[in-house]
Protein backbone atom coordinates (compact mmCIF):
# COMPACT_ATOMS: atom_id res chain seq x y z
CA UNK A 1 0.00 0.00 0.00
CA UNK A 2 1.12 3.71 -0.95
CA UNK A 3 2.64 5.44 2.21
CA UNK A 4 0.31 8.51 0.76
CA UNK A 5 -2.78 6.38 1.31
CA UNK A 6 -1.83 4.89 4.55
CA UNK A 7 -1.16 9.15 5.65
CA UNK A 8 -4.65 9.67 4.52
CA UNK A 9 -6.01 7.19 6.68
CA UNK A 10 -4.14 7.87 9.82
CA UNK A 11 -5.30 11.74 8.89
CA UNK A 12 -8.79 10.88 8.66
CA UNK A 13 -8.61 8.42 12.04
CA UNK A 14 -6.82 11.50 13.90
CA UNK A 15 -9.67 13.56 12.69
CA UNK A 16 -12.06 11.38 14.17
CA UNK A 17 -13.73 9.78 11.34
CA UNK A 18 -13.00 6.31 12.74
CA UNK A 19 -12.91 5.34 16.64
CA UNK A 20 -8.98 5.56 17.24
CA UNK A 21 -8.67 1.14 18.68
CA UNK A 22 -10.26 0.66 15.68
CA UNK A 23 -7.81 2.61 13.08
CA UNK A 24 -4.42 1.05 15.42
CA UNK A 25 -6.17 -2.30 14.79
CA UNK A 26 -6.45 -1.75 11.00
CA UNK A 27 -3.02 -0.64 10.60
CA UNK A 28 -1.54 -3.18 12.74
CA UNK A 29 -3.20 -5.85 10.26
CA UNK A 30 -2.40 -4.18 6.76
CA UNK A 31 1.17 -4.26 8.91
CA UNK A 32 0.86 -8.52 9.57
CA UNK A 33 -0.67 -8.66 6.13
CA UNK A 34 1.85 -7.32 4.12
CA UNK A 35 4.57 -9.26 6.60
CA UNK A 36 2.66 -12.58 5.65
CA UNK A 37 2.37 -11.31 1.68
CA UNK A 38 6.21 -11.05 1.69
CA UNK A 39 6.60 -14.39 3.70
CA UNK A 40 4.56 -16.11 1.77
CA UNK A 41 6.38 -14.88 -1.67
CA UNK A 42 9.47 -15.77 -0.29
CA UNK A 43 8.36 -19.54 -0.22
CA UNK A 44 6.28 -19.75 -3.49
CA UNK A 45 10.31 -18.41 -4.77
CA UNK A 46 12.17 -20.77 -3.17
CA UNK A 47 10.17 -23.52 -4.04
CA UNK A 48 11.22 -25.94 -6.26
């Protein structure tokens, strides 16, 4: 994800668009998701 978009969101969750637990949940996920993403291209590269 863009580190403009992810700016926007935090913006908007500071703002108080979104409840703030709920915007450090989301981010903390895209953050595990994109961990796992990278993980899991790792493997599908080494594989044979």
């Amino acid at each position: 994800m863009p580190v403009a978009k992810i700016d926007v969101e935090t913006l908007r969750c500071i703002a108080g668009v979104s409840r703030w637990e709920l915007c450090i949940r989301l981010k903390n996920a895209r953050r595990d998701l994109a961990e796992l993403e990278a993980r899991v291209e790792k493997l599908l590269q080494e594989a044979p």
